[in-house]
PDB file of N, CA and C in Angstrom:
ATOM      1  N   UNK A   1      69.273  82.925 107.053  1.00  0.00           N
ATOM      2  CA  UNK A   1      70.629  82.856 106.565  1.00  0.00           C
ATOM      3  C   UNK A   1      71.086  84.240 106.092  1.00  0.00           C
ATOM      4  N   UNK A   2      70.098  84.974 105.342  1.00  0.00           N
ATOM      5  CA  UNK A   2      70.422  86.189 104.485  1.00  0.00           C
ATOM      6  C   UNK A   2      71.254  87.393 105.964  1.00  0.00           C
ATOM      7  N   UNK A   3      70.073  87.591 106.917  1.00  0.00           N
ATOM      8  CA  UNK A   3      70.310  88.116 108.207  1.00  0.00           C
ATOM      9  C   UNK A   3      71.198  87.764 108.477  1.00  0.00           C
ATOM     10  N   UNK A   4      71.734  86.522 108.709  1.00  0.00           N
ATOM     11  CA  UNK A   4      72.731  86.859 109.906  1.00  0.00           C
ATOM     12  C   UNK A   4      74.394  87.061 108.888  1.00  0.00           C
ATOM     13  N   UNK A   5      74.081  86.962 107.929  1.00  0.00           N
ATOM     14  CA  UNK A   5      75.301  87.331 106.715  1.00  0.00           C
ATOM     15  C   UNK A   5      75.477  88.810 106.640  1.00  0.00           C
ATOM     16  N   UNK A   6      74.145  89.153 106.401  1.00  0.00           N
ATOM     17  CA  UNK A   6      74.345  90.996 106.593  1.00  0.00           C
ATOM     18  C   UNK A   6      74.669  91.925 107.959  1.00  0.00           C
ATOM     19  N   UNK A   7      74.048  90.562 108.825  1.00  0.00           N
ATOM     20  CA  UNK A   7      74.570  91.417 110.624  1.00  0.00           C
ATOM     21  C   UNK A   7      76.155  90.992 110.807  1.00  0.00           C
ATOM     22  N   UNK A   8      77.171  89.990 110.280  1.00  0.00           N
ATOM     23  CA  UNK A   8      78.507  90.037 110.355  1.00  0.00           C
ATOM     24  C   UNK A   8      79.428  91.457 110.966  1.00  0.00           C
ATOM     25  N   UNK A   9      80.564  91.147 111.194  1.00  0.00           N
ATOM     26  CA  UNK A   9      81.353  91.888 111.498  1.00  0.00           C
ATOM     27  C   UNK A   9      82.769  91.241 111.498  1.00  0.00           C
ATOM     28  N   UNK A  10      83.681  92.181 111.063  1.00  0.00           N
ATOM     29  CA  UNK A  10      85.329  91.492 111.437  1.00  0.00           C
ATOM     30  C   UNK A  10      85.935  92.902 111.712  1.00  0.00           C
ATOM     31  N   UNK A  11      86.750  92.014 112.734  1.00  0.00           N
ATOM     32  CA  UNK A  11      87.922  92.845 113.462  1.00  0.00           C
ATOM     33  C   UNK A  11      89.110  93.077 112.672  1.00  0.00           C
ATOM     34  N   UNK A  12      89.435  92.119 111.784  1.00  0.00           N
ATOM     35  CA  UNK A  12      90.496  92.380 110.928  1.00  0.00           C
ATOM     36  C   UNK A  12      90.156  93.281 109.615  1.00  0.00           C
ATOM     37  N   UNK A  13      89.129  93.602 109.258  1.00  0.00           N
ATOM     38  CA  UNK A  13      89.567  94.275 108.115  1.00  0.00           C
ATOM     39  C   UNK A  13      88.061  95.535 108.251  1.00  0.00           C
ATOM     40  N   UNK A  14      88.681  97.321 107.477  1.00  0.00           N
ATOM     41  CA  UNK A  14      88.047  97.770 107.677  1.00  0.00           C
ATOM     42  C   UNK A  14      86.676  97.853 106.984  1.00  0.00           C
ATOM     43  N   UNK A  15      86.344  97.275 106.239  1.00  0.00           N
ATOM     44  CA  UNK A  15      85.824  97.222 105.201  1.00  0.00           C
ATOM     45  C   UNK A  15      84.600  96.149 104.721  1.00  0.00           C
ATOM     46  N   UNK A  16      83.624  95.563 104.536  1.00  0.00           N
ATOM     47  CA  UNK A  16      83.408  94.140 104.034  1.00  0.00           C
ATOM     48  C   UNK A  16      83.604  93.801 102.945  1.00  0.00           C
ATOM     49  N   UNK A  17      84.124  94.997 102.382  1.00  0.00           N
ATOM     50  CA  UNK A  17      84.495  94.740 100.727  1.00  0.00           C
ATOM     51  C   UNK A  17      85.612  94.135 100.464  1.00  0.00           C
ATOM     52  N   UNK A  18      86.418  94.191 101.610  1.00  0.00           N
ATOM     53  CA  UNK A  18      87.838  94.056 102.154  1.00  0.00           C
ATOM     54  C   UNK A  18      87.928  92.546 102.280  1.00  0.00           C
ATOM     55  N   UNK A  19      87.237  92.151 102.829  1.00  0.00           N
ATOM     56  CA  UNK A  19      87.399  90.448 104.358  1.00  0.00           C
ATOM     57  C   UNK A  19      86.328  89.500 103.259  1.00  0.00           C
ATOM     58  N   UNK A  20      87.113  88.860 102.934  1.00  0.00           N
ATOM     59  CA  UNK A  20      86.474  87.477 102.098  1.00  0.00           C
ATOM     60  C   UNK A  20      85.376  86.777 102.871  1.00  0.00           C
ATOM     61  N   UNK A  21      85.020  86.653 104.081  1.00  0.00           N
ATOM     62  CA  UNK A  21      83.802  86.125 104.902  1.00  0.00           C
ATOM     63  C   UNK A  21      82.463  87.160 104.639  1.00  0.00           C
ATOM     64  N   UNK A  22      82.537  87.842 104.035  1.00  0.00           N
ATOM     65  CA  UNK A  22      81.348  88.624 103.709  1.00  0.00           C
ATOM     66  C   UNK A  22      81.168  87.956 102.065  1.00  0.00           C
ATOM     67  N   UNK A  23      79.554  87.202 102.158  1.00  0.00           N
ATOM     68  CA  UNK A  23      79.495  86.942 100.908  1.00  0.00           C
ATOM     69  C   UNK A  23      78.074  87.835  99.926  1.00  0.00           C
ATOM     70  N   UNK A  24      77.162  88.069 100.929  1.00  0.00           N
ATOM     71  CA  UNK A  24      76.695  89.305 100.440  1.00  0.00           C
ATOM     72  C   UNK A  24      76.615  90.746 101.659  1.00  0.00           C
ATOM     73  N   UNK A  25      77.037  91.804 100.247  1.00  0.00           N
ATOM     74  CA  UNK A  25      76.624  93.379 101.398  1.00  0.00           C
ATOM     75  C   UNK A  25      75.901  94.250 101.116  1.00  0.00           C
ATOM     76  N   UNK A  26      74.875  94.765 101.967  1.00  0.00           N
ATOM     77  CA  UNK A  26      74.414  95.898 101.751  1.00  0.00           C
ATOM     78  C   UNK A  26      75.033  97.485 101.686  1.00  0.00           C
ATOM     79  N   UNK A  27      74.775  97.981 100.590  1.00  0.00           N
ATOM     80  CA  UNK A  27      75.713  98.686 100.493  1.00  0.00           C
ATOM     81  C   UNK A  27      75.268 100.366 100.452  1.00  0.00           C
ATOM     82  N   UNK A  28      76.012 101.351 100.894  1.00  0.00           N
ATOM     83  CA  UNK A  28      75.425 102.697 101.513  1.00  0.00           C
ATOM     84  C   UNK A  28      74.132 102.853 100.915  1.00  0.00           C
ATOM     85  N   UNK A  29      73.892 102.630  99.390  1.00  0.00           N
ATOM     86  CA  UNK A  29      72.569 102.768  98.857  1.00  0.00           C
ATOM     87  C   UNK A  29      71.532 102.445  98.827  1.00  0.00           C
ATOM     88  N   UNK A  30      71.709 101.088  99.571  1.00  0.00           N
ATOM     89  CA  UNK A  30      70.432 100.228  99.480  1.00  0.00           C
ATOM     90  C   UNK A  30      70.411  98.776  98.927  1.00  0.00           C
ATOM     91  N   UNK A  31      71.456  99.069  98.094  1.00  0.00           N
ATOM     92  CA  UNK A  31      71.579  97.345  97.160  1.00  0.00           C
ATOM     93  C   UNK A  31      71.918  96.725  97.847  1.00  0.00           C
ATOM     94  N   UNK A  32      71.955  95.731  97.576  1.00  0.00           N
ATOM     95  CA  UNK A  32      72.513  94.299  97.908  1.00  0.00           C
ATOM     96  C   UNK A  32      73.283  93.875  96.871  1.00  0.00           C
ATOM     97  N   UNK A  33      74.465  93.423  97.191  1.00  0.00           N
ATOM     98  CA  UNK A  33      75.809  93.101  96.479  1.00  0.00           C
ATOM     99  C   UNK A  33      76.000  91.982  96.688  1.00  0.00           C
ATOM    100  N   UNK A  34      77.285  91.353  95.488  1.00  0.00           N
ATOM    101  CA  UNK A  34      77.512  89.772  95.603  1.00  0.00           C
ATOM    102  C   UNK A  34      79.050  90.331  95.403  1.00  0.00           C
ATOM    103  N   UNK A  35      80.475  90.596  96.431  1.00  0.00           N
ATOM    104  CA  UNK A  35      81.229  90.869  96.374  1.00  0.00           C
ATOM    105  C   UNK A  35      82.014  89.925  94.730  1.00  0.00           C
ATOM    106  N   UNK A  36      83.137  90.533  94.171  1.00  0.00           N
ATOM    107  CA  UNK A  36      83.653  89.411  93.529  1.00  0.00           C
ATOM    108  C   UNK A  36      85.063  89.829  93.844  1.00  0.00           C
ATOM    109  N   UNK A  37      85.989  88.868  94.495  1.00  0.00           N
ATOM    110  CA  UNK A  37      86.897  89.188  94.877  1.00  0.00           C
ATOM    111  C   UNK A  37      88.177  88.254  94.370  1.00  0.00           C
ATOM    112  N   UNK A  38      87.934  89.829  93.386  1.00  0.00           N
ATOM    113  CA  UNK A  38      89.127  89.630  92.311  1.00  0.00           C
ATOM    114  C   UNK A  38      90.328  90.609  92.504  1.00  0.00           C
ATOM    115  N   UNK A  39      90.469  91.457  93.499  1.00  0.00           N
ATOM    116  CA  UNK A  39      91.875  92.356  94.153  1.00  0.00           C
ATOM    117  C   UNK A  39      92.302  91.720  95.183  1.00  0.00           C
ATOM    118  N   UNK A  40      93.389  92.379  95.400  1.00  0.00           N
ATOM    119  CA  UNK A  40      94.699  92.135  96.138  1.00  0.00           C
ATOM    120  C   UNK A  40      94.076  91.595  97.667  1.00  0.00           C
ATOM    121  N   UNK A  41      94.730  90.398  97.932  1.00  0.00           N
ATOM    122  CA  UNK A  41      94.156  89.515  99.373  1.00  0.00           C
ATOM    123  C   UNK A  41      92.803  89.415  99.168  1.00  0.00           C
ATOM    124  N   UNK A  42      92.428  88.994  98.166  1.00  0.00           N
ATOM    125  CA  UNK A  42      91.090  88.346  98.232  1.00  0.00           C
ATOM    126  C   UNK A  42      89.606  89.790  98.480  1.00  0.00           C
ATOM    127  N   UNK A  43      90.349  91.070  98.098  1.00  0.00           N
ATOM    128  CA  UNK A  43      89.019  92.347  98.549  1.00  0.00           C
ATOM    129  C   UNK A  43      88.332  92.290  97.306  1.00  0.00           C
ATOM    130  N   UNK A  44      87.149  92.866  97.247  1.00  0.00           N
ATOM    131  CA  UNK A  44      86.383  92.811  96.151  1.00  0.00           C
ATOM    132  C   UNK A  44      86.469  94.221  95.003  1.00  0.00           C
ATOM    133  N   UNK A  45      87.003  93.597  93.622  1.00  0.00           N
ATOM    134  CA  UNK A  45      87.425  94.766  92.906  1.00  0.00           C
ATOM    135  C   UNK A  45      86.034  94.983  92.184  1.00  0.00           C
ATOM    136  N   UNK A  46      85.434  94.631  92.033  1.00  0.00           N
ATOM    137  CA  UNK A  46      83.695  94.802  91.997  1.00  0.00           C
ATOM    138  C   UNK A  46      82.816  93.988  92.697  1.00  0.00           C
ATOM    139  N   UNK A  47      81.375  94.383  91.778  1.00  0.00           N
ATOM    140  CA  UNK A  47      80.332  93.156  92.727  1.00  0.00           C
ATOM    141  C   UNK A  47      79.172  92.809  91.407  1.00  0.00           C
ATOM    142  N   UNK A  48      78.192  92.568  91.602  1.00  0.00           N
ATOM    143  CA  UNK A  48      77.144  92.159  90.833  1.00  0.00           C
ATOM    144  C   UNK A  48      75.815  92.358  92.092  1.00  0.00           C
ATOM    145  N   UNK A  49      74.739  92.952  91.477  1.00  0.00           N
ATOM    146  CA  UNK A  49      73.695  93.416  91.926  1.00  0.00           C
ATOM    147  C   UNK A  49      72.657  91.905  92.410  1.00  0.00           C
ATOM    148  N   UNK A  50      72.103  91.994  93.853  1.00  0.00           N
ATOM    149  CA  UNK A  50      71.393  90.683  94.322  1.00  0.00           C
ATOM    150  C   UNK A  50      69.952  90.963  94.239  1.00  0.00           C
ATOM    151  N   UNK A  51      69.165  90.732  93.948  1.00  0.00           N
ATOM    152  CA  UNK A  51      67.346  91.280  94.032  1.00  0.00           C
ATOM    153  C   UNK A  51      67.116  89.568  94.910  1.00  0.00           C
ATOM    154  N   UNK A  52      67.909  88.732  94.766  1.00  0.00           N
ATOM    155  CA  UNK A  52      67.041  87.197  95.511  1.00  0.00           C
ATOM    156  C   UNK A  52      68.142  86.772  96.395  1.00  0.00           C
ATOM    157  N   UNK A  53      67.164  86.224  97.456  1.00  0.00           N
ATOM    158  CA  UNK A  53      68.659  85.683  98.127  1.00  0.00           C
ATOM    159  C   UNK A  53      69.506  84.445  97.777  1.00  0.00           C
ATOM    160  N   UNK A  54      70.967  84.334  97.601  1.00  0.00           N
ATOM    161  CA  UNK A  54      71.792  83.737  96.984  1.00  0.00           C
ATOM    162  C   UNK A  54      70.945  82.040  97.384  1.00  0.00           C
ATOM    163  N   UNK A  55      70.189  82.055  98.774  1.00  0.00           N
ATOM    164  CA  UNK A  55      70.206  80.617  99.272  1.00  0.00           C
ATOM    165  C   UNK A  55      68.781  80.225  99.026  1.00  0.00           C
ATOM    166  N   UNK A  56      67.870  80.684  99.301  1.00  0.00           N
ATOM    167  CA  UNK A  56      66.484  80.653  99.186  1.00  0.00           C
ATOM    168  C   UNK A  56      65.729  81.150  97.838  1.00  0.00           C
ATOM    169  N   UNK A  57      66.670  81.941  97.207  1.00  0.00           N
ATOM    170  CA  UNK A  57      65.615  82.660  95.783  1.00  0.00           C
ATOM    171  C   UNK A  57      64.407  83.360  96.211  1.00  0.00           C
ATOM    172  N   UNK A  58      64.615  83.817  96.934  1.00  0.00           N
ATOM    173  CA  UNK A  58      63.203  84.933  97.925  1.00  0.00           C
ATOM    174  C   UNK A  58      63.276  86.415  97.480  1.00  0.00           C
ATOM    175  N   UNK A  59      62.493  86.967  97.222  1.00  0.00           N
ATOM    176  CA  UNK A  59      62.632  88.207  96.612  1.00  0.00           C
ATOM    177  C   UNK A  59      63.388  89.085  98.126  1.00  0.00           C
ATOM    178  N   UNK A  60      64.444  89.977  97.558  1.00  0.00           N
ATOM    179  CA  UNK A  60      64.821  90.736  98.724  1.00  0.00           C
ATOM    180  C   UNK A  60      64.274  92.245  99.164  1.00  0.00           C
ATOM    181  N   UNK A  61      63.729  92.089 100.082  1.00  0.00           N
ATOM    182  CA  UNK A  61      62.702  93.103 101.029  1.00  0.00           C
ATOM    183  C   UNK A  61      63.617  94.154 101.028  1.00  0.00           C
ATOM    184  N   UNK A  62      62.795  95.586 100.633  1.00  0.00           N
ATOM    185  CA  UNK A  62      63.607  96.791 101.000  1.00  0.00           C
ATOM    186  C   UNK A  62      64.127  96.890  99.539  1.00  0.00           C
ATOM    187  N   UNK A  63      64.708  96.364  98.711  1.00  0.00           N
ATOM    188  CA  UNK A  63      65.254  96.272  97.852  1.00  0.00           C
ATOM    189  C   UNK A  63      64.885  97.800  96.617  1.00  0.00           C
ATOM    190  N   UNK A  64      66.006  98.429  97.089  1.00  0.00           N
ATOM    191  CA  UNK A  64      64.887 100.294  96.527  1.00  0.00           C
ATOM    192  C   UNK A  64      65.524 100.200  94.542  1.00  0.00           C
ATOM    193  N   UNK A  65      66.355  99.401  94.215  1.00  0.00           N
ATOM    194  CA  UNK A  65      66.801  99.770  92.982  1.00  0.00           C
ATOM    195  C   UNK A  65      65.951  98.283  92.325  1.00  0.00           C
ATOM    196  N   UNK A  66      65.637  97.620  92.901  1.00  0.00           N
ATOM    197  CA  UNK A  66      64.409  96.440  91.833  1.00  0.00           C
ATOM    198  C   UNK A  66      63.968  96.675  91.087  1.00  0.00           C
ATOM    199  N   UNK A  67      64.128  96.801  89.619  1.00  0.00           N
ATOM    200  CA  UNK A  67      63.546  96.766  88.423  1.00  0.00           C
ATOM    201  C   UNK A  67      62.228  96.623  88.866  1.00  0.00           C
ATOM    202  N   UNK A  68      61.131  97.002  87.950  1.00  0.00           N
ATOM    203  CA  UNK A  68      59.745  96.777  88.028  1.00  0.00           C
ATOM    204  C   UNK A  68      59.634  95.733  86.886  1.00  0.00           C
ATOM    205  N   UNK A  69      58.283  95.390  87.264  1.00  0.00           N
ATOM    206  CA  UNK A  69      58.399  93.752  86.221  1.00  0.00           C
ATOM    207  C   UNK A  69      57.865  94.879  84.398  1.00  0.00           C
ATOM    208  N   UNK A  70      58.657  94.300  83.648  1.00  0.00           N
ATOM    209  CA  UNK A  70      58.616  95.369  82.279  1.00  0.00           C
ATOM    210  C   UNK A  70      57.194  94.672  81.156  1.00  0.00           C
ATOM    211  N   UNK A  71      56.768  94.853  80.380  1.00  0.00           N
ATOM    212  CA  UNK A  71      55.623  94.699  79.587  1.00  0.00           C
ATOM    213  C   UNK A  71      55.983  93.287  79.044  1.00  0.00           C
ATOM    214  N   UNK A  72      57.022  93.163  78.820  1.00  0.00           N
ATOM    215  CA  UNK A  72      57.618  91.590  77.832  1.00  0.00           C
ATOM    216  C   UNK A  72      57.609  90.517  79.181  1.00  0.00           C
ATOM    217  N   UNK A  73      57.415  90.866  80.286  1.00  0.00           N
ATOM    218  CA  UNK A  73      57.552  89.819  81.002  1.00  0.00           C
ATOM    219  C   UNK A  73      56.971  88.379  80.840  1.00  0.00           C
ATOM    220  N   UNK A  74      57.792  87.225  80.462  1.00  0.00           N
ATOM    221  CA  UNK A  74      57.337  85.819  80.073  1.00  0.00           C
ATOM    222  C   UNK A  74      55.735  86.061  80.331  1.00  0.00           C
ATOM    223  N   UNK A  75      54.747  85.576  79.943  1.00  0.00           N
ATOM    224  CA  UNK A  75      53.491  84.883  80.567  1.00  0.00           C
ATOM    225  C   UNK A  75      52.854  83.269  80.657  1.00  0.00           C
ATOM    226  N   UNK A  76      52.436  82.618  81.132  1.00  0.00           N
ATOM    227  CA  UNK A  76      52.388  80.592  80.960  1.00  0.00           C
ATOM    228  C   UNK A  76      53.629  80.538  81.062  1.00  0.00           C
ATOM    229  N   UNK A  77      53.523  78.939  81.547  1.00  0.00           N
ATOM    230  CA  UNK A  77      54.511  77.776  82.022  1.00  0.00           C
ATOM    231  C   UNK A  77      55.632  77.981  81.080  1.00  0.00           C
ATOM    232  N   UNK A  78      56.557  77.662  81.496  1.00  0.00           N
ATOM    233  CA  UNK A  78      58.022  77.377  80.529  1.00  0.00           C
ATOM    234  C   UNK A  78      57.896  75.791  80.432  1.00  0.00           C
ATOM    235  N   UNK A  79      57.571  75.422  79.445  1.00  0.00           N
ATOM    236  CA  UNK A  79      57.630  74.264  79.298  1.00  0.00           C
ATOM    237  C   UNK A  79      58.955  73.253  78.621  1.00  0.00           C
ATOM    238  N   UNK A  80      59.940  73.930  78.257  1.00  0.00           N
ATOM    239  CA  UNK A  80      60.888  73.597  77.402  1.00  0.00           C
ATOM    240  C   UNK A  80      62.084  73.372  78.400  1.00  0.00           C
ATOM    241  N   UNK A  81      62.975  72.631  78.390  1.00  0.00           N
ATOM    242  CA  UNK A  81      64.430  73.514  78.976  1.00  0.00           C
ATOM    243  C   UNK A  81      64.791  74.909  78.216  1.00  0.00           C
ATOM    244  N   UNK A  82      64.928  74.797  77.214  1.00  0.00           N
ATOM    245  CA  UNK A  82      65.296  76.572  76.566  1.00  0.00           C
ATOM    246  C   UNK A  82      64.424  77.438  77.206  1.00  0.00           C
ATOM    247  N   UNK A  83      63.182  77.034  77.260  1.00  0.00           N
ATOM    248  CA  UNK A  83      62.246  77.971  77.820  1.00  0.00           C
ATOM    249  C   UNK A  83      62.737  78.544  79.341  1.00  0.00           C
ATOM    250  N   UNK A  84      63.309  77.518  79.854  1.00  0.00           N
ATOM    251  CA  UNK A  84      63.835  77.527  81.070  1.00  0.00           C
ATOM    252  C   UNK A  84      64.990  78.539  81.576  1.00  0.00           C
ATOM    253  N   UNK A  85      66.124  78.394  80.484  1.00  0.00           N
ATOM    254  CA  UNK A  85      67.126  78.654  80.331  1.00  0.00           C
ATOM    255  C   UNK A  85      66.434  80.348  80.086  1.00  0.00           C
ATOM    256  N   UNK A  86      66.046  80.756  79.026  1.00  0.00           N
ATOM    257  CA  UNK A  86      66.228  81.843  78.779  1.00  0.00           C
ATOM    258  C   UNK A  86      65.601  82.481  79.846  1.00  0.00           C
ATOM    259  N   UNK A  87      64.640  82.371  80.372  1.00  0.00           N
ATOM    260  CA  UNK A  87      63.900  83.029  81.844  1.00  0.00           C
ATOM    261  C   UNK A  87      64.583  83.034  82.691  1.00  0.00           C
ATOM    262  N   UNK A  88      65.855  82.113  83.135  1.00  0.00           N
ATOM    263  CA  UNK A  88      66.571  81.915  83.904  1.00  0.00           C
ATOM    264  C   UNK A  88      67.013  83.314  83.461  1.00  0.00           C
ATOM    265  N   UNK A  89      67.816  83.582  82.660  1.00  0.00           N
ATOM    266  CA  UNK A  89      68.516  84.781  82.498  1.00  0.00           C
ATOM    267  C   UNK A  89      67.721  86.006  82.686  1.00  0.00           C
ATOM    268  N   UNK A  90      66.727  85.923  82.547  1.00  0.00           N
ATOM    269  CA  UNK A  90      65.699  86.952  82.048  1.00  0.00           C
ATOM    270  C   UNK A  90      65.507  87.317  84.003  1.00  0.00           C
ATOM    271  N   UNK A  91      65.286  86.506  84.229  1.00  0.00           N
ATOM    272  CA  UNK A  91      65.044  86.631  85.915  1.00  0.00           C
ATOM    273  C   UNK A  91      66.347  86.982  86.877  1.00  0.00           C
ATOM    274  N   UNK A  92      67.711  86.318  86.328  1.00  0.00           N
ATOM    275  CA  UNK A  92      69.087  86.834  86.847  1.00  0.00           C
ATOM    276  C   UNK A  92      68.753  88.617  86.605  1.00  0.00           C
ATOM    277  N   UNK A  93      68.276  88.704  85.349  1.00  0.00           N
ATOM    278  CA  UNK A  93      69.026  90.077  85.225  1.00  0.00           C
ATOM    279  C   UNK A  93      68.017  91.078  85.757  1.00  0.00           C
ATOM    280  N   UNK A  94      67.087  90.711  87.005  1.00  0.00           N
ATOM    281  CA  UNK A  94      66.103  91.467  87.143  1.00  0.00           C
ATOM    282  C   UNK A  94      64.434  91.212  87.046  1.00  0.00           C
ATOM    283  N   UNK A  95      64.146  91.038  85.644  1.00  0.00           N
ATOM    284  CA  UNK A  95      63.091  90.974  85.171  1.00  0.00           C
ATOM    285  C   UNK A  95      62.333  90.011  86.405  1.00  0.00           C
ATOM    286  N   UNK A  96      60.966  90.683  85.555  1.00  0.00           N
ATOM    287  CA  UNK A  96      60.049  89.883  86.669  1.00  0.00           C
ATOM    288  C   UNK A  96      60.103  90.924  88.455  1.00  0.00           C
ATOM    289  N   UNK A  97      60.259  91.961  88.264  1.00  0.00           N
ATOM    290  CA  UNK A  97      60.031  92.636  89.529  1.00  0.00           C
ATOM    291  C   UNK A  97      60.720  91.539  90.813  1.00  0.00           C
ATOM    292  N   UNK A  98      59.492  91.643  91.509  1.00  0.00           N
ATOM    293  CA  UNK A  98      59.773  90.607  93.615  1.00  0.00           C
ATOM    294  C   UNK A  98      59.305  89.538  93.237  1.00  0.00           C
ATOM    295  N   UNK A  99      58.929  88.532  92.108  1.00  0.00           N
ATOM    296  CA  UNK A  99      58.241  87.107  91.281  1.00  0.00           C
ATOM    297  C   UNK A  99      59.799  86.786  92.248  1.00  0.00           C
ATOM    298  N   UNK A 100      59.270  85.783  92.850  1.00  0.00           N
ATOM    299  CA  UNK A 100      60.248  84.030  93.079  1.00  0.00           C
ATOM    300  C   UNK A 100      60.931  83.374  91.748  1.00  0.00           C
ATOM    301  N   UNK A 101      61.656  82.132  91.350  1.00  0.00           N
ATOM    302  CA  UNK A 101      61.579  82.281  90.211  1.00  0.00           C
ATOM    303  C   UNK A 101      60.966  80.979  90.009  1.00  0.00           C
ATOM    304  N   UNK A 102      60.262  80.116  90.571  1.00  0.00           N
ATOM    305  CA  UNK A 102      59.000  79.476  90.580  1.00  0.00           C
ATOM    306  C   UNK A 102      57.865  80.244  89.942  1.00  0.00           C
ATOM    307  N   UNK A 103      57.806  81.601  89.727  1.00  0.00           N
ATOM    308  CA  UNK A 103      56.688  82.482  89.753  1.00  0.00           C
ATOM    309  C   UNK A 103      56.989  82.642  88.522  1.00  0.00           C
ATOM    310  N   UNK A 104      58.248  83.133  88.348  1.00  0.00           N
ATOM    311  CA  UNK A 104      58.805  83.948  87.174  1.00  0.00           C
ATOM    312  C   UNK A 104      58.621  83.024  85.809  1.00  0.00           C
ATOM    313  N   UNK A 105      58.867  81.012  86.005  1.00  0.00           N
ATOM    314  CA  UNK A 105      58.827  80.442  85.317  1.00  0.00           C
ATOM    315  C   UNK A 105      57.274  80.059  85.176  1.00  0.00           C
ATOM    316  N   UNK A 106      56.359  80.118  85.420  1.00  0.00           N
ATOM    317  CA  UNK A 106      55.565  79.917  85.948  1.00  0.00           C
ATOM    318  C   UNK A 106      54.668  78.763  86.293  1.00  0.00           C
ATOM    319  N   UNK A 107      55.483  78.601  87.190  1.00  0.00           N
ATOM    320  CA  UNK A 107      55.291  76.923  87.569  1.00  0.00           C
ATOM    321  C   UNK A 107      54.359  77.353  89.801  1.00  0.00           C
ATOM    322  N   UNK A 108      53.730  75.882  89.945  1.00  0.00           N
ATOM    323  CA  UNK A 108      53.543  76.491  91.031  1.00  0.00           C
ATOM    324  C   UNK A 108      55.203  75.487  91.737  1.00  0.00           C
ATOM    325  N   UNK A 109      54.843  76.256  93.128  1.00  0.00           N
ATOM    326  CA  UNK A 109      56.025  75.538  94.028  1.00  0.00           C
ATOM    327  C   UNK A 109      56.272  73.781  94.013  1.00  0.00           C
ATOM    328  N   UNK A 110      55.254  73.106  93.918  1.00  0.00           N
ATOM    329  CA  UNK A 110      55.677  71.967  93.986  1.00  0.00           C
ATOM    330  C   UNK A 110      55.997  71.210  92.487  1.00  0.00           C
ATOM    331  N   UNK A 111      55.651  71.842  91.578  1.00  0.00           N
ATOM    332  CA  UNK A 111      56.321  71.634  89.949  1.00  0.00           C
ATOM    333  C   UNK A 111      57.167  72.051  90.058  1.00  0.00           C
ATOM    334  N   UNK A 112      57.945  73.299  90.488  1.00  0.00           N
ATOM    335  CA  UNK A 112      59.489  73.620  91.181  1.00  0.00           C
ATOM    336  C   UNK A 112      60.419  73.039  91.682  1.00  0.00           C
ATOM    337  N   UNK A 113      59.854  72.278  92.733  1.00  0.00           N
ATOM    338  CA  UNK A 113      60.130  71.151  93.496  1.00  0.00           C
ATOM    339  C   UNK A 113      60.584  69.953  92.871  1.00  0.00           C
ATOM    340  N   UNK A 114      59.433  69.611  92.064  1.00  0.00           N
ATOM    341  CA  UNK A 114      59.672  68.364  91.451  1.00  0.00           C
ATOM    342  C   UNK A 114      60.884  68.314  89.877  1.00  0.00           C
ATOM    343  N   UNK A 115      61.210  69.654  89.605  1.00  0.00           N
ATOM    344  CA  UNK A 115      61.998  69.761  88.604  1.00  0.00           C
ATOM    345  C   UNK A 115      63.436  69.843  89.029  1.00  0.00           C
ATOM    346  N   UNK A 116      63.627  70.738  90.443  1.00  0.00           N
ATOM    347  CA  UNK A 116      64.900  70.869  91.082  1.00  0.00           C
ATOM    348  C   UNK A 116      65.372  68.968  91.578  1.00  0.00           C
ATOM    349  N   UNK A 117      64.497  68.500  92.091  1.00  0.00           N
ATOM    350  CA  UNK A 117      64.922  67.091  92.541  1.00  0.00           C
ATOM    351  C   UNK A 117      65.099  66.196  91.148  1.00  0.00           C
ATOM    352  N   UNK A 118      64.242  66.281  90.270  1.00  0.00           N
ATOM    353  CA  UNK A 118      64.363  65.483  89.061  1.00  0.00           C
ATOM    354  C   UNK A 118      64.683  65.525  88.445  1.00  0.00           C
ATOM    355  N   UNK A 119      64.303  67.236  87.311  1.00  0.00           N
ATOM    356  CA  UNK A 119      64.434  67.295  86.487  1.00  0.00           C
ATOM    357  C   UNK A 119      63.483  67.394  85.472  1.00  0.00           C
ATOM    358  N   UNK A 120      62.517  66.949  85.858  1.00  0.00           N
ATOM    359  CA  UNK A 120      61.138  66.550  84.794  1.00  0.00           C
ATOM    360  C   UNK A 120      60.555  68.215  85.038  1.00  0.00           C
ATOM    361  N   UNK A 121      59.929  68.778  83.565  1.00  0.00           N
ATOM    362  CA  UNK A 121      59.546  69.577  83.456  1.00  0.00           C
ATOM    363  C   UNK A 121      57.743  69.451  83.699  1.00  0.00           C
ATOM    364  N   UNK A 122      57.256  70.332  84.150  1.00  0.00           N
ATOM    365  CA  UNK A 122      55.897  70.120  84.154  1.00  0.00           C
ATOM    366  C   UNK A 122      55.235  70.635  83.270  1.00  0.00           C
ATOM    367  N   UNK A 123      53.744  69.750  82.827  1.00  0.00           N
ATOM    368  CA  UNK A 123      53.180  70.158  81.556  1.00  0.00           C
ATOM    369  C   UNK A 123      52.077  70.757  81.799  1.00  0.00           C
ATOM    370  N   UNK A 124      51.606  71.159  80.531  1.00  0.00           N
ATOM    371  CA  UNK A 124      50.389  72.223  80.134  1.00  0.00           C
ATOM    372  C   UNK A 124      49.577  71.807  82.013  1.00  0.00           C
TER     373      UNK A 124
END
């Protein structure tokens, strides 16, 4: 999905910052962007920085400005919703290096699984 979003092209506009069908771009530097298109005809008057992909949560390859995972990084299960919540943020904003955020919370994939479908948190 990520691919064929970044291989796009439009004839109408010069730009992808420009054309609302671009929902993420790579951009001259290397990042990966999440347009927000808040200017005139829908172009993007900023963006917000992507390290996962919007659809999968996969760490993004190549990715040259990725934070490195920092010394405070969570360690054990999040067992709480708060626990949840705040890692959630903690992982939006970077943290946790190329960690999934299955990884990041530290749950394996199918306690992931079973929390996205349910809800139920997994224990010790």
């Amino acid at each position: 999905m990520m691919a064929r979003h970044l291989a796009q092209d439009c004839d109408k506009h010069a730009s992808p910052w420009e054309c609302t069908d671009f929902v993420v771009i790579r951009a001259d530097n290397g990042e990966y962007r999440l347009p927000i298109r808040d200017g005139p005809n829908g172009s993007a008057g900023s963006s917000l920085p992507a390290w996962h992909c919007p659809w999968c949560g996969q760490a993004l390859a190549g990715h040259r400005t990725h934070p490195g995972p920092p010394s405070e990084t969570p360690q054990g299960k999040a067992l709480t919703e708060i626990e949840v919540v705040r890692r959630r943020h903690l992982w939006d904003d970077g943290v946790g290096g190329m960690q999934t955020l299955h990884e990041f919370l530290g749950w394996t994939f199918d306690e992931y699984a079973r929390w996205v479908q349910s809800g139920e948190l997994p224990t010790e």
